[in-house]
PDB file of N, CA and C in Angstrom:
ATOM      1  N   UNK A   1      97.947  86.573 120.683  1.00  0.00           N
ATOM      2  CA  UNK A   1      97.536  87.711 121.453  1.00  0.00           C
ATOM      3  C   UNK A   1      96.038  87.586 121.701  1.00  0.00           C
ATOM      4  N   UNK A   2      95.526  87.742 123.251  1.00  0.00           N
ATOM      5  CA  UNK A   2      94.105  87.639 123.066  1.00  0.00           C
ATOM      6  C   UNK A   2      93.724  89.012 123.121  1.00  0.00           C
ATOM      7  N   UNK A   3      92.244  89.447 122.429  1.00  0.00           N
ATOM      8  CA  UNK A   3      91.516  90.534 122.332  1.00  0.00           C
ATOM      9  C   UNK A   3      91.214  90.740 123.874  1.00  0.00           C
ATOM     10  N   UNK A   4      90.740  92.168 123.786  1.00  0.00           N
ATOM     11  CA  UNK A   4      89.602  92.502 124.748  1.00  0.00           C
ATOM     12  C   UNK A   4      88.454  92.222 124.056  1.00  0.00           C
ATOM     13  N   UNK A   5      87.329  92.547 124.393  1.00  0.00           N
ATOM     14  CA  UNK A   5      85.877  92.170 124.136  1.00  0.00           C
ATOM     15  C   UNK A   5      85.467  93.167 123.410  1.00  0.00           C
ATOM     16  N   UNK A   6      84.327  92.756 122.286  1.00  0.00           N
ATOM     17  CA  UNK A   6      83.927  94.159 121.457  1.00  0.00           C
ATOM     18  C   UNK A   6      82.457  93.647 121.672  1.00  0.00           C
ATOM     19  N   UNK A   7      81.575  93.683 120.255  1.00  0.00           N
ATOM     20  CA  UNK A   7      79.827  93.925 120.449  1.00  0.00           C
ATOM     21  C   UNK A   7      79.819  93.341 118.747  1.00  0.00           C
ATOM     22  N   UNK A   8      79.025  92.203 118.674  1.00  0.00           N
ATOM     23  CA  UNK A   8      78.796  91.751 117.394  1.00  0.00           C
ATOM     24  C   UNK A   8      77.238  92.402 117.375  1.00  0.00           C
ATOM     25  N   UNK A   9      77.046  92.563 116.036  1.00  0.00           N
ATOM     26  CA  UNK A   9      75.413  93.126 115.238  1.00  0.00           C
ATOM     27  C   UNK A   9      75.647  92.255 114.150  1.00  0.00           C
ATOM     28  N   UNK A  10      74.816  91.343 113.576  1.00  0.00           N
ATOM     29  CA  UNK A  10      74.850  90.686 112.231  1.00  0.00           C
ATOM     30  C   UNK A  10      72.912  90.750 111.966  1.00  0.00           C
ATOM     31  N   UNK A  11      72.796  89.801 111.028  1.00  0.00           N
ATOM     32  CA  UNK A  11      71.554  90.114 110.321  1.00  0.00           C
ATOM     33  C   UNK A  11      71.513  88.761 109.770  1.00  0.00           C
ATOM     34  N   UNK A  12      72.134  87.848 110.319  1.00  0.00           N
ATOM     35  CA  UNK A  12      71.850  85.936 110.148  1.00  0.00           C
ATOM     36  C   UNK A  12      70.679  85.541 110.822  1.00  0.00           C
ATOM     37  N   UNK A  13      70.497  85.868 112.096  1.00  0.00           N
ATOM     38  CA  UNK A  13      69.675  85.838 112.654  1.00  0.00           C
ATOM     39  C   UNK A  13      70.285  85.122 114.278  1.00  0.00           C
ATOM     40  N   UNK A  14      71.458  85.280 114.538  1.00  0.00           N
ATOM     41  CA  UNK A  14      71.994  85.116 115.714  1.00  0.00           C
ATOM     42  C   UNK A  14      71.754  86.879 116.382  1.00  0.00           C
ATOM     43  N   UNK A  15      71.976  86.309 117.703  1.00  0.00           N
ATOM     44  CA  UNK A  15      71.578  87.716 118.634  1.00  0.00           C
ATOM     45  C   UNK A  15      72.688  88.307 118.594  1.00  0.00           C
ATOM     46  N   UNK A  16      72.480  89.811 118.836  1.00  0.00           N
ATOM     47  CA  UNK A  16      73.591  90.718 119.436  1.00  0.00           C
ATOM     48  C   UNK A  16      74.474  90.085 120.078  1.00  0.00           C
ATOM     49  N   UNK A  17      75.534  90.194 120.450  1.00  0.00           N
ATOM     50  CA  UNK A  17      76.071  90.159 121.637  1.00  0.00           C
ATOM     51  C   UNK A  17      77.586  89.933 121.948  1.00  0.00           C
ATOM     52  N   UNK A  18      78.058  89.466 123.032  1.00  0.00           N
ATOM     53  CA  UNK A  18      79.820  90.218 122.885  1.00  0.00           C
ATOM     54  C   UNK A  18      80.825  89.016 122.535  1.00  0.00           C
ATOM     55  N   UNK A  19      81.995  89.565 121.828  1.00  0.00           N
ATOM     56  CA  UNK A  19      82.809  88.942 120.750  1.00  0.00           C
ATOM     57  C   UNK A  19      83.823  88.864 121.749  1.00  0.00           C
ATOM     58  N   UNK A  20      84.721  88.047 121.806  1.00  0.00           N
ATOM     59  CA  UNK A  20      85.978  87.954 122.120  1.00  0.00           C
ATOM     60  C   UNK A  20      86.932  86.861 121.134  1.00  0.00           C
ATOM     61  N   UNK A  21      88.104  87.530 120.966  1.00  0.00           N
ATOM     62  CA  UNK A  21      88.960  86.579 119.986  1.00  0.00           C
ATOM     63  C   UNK A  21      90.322  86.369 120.135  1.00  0.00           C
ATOM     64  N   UNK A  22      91.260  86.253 119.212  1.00  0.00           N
ATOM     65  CA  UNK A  22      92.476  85.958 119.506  1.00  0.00           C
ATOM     66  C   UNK A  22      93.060  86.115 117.885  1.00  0.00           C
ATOM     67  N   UNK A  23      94.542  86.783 118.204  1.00  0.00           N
ATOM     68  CA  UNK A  23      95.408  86.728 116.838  1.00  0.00           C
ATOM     69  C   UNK A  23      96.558  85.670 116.959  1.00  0.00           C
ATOM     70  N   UNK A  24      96.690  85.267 115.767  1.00  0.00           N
ATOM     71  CA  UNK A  24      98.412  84.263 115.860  1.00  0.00           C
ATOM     72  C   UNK A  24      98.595  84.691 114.743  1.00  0.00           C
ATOM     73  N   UNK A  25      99.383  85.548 114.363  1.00  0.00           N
ATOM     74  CA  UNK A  25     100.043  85.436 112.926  1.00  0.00           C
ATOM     75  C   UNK A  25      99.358  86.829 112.188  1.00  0.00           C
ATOM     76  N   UNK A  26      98.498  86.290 111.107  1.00  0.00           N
ATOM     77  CA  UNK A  26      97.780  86.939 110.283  1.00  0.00           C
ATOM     78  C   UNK A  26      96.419  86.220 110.623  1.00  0.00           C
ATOM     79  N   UNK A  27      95.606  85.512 111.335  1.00  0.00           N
ATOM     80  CA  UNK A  27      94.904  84.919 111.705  1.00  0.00           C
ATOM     81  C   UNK A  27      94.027  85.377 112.762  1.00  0.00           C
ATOM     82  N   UNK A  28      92.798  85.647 112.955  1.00  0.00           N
ATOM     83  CA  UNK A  28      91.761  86.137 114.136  1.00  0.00           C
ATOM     84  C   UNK A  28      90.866  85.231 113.846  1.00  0.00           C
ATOM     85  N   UNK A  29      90.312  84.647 115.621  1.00  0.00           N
ATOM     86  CA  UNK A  29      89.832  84.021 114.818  1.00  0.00           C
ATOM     87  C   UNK A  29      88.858  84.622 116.522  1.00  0.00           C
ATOM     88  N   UNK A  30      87.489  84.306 116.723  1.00  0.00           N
ATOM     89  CA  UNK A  30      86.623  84.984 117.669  1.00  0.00           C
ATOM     90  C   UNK A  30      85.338  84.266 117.675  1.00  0.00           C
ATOM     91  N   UNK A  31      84.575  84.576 118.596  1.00  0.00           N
ATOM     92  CA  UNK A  31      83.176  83.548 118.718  1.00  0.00           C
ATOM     93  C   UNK A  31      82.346  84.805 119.970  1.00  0.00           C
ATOM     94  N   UNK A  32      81.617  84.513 119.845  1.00  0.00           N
ATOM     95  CA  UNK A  32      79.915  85.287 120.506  1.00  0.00           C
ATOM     96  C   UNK A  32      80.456  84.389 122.250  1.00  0.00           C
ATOM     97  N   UNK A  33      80.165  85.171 123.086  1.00  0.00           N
ATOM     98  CA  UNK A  33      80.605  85.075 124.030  1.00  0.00           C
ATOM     99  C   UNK A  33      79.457  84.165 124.539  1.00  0.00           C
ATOM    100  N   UNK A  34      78.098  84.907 124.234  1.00  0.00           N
ATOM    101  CA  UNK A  34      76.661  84.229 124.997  1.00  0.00           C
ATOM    102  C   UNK A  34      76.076  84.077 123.691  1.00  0.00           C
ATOM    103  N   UNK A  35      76.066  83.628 122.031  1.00  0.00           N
ATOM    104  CA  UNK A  35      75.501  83.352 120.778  1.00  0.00           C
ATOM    105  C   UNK A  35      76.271  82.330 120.701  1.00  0.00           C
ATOM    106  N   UNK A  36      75.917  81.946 119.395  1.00  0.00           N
ATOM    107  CA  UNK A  36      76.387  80.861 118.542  1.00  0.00           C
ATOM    108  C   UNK A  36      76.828  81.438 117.607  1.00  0.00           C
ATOM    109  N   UNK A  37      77.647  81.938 117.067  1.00  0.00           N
ATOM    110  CA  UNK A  37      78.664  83.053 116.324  1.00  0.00           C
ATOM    111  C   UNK A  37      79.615  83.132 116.429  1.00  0.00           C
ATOM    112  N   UNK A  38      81.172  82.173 115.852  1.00  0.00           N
ATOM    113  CA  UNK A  38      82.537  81.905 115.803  1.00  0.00           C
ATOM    114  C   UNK A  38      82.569  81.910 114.344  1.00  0.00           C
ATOM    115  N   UNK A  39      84.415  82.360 114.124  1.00  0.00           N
ATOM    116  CA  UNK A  39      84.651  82.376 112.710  1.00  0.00           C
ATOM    117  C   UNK A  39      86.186  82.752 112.949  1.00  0.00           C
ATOM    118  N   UNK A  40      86.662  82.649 111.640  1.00  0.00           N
ATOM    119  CA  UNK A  40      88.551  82.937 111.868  1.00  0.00           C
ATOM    120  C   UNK A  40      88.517  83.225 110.060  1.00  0.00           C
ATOM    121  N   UNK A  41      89.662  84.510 110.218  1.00  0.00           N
ATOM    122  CA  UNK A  41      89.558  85.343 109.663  1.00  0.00           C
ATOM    123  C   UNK A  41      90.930  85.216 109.276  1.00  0.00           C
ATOM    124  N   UNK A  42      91.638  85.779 107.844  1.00  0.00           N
ATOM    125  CA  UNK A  42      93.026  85.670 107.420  1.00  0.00           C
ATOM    126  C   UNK A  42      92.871  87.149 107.028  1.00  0.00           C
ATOM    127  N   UNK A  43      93.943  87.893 107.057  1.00  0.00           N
ATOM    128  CA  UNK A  43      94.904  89.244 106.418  1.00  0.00           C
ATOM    129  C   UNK A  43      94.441  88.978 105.202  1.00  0.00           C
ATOM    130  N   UNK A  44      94.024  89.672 103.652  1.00  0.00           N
ATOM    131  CA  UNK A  44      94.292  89.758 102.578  1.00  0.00           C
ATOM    132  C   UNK A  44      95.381  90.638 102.668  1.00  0.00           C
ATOM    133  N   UNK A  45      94.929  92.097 103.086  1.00  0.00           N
ATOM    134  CA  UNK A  45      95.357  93.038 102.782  1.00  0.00           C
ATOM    135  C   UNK A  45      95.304  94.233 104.456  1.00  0.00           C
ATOM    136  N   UNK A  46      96.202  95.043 104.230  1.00  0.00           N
ATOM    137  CA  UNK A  46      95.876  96.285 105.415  1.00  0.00           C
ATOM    138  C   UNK A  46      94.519  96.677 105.531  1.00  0.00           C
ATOM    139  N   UNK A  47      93.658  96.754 105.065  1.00  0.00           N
ATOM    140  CA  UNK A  47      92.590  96.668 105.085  1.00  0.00           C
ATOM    141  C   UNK A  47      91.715  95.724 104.711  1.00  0.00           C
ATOM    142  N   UNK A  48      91.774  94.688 104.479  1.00  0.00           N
ATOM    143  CA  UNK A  48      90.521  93.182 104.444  1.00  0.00           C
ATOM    144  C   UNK A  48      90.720  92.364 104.971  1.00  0.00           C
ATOM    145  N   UNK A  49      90.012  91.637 105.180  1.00  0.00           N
ATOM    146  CA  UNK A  49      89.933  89.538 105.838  1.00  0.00           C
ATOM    147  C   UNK A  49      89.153  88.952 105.157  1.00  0.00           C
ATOM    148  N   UNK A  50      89.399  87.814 105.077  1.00  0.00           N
ATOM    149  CA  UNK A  50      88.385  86.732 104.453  1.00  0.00           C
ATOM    150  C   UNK A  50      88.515  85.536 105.266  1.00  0.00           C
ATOM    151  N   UNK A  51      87.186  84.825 105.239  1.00  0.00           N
ATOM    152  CA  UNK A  51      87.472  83.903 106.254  1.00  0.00           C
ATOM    153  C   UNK A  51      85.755  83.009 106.052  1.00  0.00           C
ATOM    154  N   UNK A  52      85.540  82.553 107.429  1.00  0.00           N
ATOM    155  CA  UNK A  52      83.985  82.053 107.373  1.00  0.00           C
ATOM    156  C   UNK A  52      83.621  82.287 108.778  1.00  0.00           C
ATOM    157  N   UNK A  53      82.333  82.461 108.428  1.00  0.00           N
ATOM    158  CA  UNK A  53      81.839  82.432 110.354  1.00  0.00           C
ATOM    159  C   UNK A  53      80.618  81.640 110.261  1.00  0.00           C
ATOM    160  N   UNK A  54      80.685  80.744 111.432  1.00  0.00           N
ATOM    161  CA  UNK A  54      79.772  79.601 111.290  1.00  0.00           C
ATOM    162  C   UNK A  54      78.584  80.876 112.671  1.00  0.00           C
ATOM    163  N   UNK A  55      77.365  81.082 112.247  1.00  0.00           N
ATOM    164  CA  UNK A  55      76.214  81.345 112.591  1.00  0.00           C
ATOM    165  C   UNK A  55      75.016  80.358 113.080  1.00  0.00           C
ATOM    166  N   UNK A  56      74.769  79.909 114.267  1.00  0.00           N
ATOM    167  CA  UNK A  56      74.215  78.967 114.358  1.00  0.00           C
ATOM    168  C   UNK A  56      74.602  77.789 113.739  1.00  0.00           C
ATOM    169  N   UNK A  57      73.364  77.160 113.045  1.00  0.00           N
ATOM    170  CA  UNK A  57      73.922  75.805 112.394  1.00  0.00           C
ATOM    171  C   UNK A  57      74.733  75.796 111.063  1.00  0.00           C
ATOM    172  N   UNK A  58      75.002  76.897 110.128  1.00  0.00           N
ATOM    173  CA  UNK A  58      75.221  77.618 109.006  1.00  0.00           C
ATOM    174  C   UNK A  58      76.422  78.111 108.810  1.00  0.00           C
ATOM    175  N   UNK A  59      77.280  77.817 107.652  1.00  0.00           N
ATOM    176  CA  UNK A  59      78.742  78.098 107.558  1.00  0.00           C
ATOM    177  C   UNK A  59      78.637  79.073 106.321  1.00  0.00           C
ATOM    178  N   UNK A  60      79.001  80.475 106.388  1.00  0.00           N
ATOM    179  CA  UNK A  60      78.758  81.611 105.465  1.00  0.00           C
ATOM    180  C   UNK A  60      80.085  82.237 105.080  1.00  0.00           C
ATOM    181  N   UNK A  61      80.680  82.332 103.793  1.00  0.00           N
ATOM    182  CA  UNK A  61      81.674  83.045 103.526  1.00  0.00           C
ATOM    183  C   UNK A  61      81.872  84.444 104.253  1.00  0.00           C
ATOM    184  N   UNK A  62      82.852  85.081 104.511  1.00  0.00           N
ATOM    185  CA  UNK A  62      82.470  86.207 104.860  1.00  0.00           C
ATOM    186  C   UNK A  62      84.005  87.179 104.840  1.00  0.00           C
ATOM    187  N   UNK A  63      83.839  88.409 104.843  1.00  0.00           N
ATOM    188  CA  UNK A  63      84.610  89.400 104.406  1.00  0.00           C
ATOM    189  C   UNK A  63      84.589  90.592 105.250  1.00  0.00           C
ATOM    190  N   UNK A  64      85.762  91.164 105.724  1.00  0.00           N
ATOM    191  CA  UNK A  64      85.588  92.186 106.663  1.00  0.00           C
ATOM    192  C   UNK A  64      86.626  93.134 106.049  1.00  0.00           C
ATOM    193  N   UNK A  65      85.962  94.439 105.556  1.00  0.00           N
ATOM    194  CA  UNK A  65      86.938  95.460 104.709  1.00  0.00           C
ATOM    195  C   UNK A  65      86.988  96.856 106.231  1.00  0.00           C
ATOM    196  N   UNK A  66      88.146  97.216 106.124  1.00  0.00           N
ATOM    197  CA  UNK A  66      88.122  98.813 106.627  1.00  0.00           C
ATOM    198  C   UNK A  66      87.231  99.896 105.922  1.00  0.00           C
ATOM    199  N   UNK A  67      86.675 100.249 106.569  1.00  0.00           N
ATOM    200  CA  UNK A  67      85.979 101.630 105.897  1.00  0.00           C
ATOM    201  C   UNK A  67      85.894 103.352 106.750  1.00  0.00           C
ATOM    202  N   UNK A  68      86.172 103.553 105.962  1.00  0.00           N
ATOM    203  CA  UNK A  68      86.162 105.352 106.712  1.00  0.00           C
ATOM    204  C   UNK A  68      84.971 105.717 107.331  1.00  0.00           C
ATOM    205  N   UNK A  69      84.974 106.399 108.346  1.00  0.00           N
ATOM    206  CA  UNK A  69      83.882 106.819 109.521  1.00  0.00           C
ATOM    207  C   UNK A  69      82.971 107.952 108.510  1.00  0.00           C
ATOM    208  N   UNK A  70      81.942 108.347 108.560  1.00  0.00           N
ATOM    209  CA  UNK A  70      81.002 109.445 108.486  1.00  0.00           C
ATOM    210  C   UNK A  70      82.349 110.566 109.061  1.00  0.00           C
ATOM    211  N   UNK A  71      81.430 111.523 108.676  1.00  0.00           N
ATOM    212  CA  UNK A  71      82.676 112.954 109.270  1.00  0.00           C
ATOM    213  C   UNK A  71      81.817 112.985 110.725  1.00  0.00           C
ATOM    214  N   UNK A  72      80.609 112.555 110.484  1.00  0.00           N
ATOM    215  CA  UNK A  72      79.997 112.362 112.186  1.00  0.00           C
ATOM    216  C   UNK A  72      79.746 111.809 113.047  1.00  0.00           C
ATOM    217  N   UNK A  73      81.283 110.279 112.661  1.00  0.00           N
ATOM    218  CA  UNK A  73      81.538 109.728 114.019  1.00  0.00           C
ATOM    219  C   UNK A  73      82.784 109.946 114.781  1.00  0.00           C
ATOM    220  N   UNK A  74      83.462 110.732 113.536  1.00  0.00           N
ATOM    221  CA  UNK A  74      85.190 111.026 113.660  1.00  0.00           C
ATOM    222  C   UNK A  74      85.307 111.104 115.319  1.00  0.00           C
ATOM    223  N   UNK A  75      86.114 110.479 115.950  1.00  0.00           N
ATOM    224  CA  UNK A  75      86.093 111.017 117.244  1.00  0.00           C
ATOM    225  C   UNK A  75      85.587 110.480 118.110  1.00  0.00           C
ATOM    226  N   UNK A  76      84.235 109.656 117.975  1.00  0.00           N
ATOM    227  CA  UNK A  76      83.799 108.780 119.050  1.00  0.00           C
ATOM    228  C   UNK A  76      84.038 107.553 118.996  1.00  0.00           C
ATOM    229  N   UNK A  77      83.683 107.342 120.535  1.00  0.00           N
ATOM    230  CA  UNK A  77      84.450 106.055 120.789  1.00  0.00           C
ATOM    231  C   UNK A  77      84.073 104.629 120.247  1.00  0.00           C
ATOM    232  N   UNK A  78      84.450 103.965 119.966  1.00  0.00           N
ATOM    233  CA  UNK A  78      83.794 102.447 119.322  1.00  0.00           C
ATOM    234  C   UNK A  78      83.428 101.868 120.225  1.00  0.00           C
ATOM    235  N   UNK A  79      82.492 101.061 120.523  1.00  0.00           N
ATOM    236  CA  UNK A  79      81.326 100.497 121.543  1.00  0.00           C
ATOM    237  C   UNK A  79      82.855  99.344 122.470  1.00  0.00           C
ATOM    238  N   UNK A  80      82.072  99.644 123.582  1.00  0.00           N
ATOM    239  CA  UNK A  80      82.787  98.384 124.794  1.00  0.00           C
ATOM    240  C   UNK A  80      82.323  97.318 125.173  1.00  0.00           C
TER     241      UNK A  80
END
């Protein structure tokens, strides 16, 4: 299944900018549309992934958990 497009923010030191990816399975795997920022991601759980995302020249473990909104974003929309 391919994604629509979302908005990466990290703190590696690659730029902002927009994500697009793809699922097969339990598997996502996505890259920086205009960065150097790809990585593929496995299911632990309904809520986690583990995986790596290569950042520029640099291959970094990495982990993506669900987390609950502030009570003061409930409702708005997630960036396009």
């Amino acid at each position: 299944m391919r994604l629509g497009a979302g908005r990466s923010q990290n703190h590696f030191g690659a730029g902002d900018g927009p994500i697009e990816g793809t699922v097969a399975g339990d598997v996502f795997r996505f890259r920086q549309t205009v960065g150097r920022a790809e990585g593929e991601m496995r299911v632990v759980s309904e809520d986690e992934m583990d995986g790596r995302a290569t950042i520029g020249e640099a291959s970094r473990p990495l982990t993506l958990r669900r987390v609950s909104r502030p009570s003061s974003q409930e409702g708005a929309q997630p960036p396009r």
